[in-house]
Protein backbone atom coordinates (compact mmCIF):
# COMPACT_ATOMS: atom_id res chain seq x y z
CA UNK A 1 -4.51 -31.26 37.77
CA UNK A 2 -1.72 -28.15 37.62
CA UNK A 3 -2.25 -25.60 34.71
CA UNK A 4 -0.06 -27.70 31.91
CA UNK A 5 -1.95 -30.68 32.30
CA UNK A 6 -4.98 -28.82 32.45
CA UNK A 7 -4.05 -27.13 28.78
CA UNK A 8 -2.99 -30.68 27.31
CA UNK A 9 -6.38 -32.23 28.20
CA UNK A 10 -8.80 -29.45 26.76
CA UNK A 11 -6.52 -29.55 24.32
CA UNK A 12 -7.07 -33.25 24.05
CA UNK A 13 -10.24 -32.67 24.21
CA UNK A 14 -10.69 -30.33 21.30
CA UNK A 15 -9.03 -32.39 18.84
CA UNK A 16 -11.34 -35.18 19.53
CA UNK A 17 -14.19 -33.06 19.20
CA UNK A 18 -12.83 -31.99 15.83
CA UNK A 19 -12.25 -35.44 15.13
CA UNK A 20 -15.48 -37.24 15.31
CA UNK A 21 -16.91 -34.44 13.50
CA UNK A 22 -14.65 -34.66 10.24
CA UNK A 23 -15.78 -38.81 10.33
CA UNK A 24 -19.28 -37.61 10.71
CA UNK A 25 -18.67 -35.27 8.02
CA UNK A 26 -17.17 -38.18 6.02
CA UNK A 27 -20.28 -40.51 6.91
CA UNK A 28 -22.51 -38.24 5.47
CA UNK A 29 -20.95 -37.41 2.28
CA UNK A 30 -19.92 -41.42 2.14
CA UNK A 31 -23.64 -42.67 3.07
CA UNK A 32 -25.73 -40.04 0.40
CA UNK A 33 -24.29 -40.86 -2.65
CA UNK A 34 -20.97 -38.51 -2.43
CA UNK A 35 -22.57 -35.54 -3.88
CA UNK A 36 -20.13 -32.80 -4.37
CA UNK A 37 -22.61 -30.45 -2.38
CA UNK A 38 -21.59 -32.78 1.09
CA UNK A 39 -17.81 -32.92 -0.28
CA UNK A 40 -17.74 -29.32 0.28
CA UNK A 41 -18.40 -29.21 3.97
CA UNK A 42 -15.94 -31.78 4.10
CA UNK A 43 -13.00 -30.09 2.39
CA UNK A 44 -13.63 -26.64 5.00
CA UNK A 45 -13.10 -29.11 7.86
CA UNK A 46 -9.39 -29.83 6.10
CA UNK A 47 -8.38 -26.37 5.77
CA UNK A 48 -6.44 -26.23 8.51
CA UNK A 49 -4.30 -29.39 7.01
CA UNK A 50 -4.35 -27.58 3.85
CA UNK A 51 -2.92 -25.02 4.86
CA UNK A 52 -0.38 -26.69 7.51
CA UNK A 53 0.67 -28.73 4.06
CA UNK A 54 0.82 -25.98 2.40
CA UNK A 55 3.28 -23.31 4.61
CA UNK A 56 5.67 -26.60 5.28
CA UNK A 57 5.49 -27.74 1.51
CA UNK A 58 5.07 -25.22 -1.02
CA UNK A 59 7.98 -24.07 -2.91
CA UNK A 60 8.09 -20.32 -3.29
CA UNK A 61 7.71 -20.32 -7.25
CA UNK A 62 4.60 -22.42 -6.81
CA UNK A 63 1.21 -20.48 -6.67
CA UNK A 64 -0.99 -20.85 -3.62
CA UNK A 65 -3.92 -21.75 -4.80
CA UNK A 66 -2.68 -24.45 -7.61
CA UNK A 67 -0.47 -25.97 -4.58
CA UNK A 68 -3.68 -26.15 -2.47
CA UNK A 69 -5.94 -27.23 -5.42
CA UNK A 70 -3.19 -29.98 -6.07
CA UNK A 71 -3.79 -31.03 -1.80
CA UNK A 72 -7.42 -30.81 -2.27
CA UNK A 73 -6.96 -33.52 -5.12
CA UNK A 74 -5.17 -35.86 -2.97
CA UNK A 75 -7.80 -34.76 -0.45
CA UNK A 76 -10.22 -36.16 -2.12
CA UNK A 77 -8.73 -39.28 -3.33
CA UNK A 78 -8.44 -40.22 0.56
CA UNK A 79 -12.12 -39.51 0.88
CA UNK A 80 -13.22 -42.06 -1.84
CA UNK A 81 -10.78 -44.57 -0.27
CA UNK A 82 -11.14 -44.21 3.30
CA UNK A 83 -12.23 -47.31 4.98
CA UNK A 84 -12.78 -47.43 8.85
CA UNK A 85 -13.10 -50.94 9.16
CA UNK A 86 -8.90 -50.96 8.90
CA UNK A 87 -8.91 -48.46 11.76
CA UNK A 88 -6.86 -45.62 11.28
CA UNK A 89 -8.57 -42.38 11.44
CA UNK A 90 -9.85 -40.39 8.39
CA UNK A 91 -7.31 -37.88 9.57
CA UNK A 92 -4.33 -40.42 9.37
CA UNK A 93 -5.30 -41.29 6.29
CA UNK A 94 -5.73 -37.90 4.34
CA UNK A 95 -2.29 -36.84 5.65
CA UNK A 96 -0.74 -39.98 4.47
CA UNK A 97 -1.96 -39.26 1.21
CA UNK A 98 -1.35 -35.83 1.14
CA UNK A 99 2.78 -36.72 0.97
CA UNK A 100 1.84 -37.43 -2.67
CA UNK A 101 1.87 -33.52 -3.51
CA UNK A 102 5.59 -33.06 -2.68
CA UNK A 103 5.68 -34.50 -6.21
CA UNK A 104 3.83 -31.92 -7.66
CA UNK A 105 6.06 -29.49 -5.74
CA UNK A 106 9.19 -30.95 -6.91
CA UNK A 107 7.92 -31.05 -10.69
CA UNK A 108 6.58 -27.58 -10.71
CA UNK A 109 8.93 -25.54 -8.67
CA UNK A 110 10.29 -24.47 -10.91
CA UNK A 111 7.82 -23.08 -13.85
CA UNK A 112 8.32 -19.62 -15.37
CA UNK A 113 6.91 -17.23 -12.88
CA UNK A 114 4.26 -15.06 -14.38
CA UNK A 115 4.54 -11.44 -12.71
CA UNK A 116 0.92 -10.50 -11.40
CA UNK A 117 0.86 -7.07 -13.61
CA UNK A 118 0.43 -9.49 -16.51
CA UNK A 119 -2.22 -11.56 -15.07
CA UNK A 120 -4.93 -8.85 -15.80
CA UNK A 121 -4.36 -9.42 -19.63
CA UNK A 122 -4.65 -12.76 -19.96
CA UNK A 123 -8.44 -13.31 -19.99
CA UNK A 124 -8.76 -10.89 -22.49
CA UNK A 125 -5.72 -12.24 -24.85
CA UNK A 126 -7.66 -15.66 -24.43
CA UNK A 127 -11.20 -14.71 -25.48
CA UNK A 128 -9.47 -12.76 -28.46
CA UNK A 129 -7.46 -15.38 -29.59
CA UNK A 130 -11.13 -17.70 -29.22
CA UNK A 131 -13.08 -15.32 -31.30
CA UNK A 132 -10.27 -14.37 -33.89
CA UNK A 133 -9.71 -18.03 -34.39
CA UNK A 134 -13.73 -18.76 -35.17
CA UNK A 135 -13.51 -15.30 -37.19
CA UNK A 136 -10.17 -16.39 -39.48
CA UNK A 137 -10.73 -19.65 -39.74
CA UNK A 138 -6.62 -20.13 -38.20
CA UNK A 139 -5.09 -19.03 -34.87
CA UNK A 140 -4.37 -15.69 -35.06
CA UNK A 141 -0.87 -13.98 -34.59
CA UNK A 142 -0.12 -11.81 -31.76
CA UNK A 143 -0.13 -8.18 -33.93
CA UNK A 144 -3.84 -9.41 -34.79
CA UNK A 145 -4.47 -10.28 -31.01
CA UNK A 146 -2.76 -6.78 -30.00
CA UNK A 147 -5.24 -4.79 -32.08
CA UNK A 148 -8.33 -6.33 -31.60
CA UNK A 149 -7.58 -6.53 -27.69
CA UNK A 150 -6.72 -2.80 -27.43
CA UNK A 151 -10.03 -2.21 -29.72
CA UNK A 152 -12.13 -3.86 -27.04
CA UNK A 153 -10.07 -2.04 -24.54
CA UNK A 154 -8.01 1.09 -25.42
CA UNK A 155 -6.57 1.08 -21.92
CA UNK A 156 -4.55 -1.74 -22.13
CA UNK A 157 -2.58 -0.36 -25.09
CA UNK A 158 -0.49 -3.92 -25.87
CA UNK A 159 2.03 -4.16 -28.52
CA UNK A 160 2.97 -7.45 -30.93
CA UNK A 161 6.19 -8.28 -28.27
CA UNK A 162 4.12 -7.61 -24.97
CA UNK A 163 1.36 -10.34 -26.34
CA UNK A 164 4.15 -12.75 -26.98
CA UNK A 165 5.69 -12.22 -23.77
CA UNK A 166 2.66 -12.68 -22.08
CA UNK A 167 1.48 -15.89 -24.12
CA UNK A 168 4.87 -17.56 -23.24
CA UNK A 169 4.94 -16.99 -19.83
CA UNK A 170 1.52 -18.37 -19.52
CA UNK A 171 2.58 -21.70 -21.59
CA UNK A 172 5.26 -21.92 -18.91
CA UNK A 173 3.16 -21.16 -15.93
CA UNK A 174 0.29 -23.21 -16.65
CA UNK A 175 -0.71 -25.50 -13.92
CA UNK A 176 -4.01 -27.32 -15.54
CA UNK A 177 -5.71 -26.40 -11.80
CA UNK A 178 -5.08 -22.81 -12.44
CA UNK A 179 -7.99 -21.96 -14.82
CA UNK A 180 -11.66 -21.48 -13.99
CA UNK A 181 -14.47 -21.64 -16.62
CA UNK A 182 -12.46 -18.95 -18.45
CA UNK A 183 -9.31 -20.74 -19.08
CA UNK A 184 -7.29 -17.74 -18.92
CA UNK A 185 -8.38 -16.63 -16.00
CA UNK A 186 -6.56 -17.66 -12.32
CA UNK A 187 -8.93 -19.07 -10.17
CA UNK A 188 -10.17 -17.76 -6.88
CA UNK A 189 -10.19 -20.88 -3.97
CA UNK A 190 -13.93 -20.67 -4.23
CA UNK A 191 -13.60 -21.60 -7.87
CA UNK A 192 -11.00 -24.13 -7.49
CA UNK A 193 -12.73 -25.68 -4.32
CA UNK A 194 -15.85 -25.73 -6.86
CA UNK A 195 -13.55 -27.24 -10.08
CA UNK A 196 -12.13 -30.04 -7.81
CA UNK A 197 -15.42 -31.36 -6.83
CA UNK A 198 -16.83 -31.08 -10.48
CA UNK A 199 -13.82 -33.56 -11.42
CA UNK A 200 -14.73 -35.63 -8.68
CA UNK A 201 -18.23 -35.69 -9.72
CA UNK A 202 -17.76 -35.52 -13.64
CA UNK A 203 -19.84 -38.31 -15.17
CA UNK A 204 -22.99 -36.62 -13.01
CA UNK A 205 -22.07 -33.21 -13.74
CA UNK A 206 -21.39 -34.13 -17.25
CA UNK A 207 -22.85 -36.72 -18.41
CA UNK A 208 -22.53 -36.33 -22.02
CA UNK A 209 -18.81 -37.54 -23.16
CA UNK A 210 -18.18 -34.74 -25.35
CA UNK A 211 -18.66 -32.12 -22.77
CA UNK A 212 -16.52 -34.47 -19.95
CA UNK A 213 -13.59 -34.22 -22.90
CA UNK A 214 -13.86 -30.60 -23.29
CA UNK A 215 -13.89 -29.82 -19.83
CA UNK A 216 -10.50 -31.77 -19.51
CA UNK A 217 -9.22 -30.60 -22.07
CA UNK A 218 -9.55 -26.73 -21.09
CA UNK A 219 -8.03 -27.57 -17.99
CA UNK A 220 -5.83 -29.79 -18.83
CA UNK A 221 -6.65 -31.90 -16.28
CA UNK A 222 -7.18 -35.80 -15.71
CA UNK A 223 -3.98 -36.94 -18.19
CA UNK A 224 -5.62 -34.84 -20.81
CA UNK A 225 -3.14 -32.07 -22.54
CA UNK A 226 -4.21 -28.01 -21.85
CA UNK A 227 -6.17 -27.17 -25.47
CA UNK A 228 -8.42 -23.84 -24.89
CA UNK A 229 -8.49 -22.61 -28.53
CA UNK A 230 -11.86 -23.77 -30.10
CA UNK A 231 -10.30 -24.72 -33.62
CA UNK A 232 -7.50 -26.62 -31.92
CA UNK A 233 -10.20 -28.74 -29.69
CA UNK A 234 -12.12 -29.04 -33.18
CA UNK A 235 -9.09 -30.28 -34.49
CA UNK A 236 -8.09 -32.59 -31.91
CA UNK A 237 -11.50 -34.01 -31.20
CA UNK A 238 -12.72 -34.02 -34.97
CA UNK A 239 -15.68 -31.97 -34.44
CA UNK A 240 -16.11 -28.36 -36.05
CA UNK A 241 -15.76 -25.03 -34.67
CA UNK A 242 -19.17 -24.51 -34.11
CA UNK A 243 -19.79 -27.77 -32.29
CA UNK A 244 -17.11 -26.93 -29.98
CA UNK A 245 -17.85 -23.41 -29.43
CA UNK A 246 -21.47 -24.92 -28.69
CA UNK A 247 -20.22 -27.67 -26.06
CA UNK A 248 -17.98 -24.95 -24.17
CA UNK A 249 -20.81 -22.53 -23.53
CA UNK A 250 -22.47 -25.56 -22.15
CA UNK A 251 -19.51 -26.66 -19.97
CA UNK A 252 -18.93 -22.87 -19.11
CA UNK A 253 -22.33 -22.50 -18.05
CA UNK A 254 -22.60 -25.73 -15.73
CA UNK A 255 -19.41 -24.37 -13.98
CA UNK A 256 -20.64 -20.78 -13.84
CA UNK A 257 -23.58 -22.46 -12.08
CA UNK A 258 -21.83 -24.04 -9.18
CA UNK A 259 -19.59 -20.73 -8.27
């Protein structure tokens, strides 16, 4: 055997290795009830698809970690319909349904692009808008979300225009797979990794049907449209304020847990 054909069977022999042990991965998480905590283990064994996918795919506009949250989706999809009796490998069949996120590349390419110095601010925009709105009664406008956000911190010094600049950016560059527990806030991959296998999990996780809606709701995910304010998720699910505020420190709180 010369050098070459030397390389191409360690090679050979390497992927095969890496092979049975993403279907023994698979078996695990398949045969124990498909816990999120064995989905995880899984998921690391893709990264070097997801990020493959991800280099040959992603448009520049589109963020990094939605675009990977959006494979991880698909990811998982193949995982819960995998079945090795029809014998392809669990590899062939996660990269045949990975094609599926070209859509989501094509359909979000080409979303407002939020400049990072502005990411800082949302969070804090967001959790003023939430308490103004319980305080007032109404959403409040962005003068009353510049003052009490510079109150809580004088550093950030943000003016009536800056707030709406930054609000409709954020309307335009709003991925649902973008927010962690704090919808204003851009997820890390640990949180996203964790927020994709809570949705794949979500009766268990949730298994009250009030905190399942809110959960979609404030990440707009699952066909369900992006509402983060509490009165407007009062409004739209004909509960009160309080209720609401109530069911989100709950949801918060189970996905604080799992991070």
């Amino acid at each position: 055997m010369n050098a070459v054909e030397e390389f191409l069977s360690t090679k050979e022999k390497s992927a095969n290795v890496k092979r049975e042990k993403e279907h023994e991965l698979w078996n695990h998480w398949n045969d124990n009830g498909r816990k999120p905590a064995h989905l995880e283990p899984l998921l690391q064994a893709f990264n070097s698809v997801t990020n493959a996918k991800t280099r040959e795919w992603k448009a520049p506009r589109i963020n990094e970690s939605a675009f990977k949250a959006e494979l991880h989706t698909h990811m998982i999809k193949a995982f819960e319909t995998y079945d090795p009796d029809r014998g392809a490998s669990l590899r062939t069949h996660v990269e045949g349904r990975l094609q599926k996120a070209k859509r989501y590349n094509a359909k979000n390419q080409n979303f407002a692009y939020m400049p990072e110095e502005q990411i800082r601010f949302i969070g804090k925009i967001q959790q003023a808008h939430d308490q103004l709105s319980d305080e007032f009664g109404r959403t409040p406008t962005n003068a009353e979300l510049a003052t009490h956000v510079n109150q809580q911190d004088p550093k950030f010094k943000l003016t009536e225009k800056r707030v709406g600049e930054i609000r409709a950016n954020q309307k335009a560059d709003r991925p649902g797979s973008l927010w962690t527990y704090d919808p204003a806030t851009r997820a890390s991959n640990r949180e996203q990794e964790v927020l994709n296998l809570i949705n794949a999990e979500l009766t268990s996780v949730f298994p009250h049907p009030d905190e399942r809606m809110v959960f979609e709701h404030i990440y707009g995910i699952n066909g369900k449209a992006l509402v983060t304010g509490t009165n407007d998720l009062a409004k739209k699910l004909g509960k009160s304020p309080s209720q609401i505020s109530r069911i989100k420190s709950s949801v918060g709180a189970k996905v604080k847990s799992y991070i």
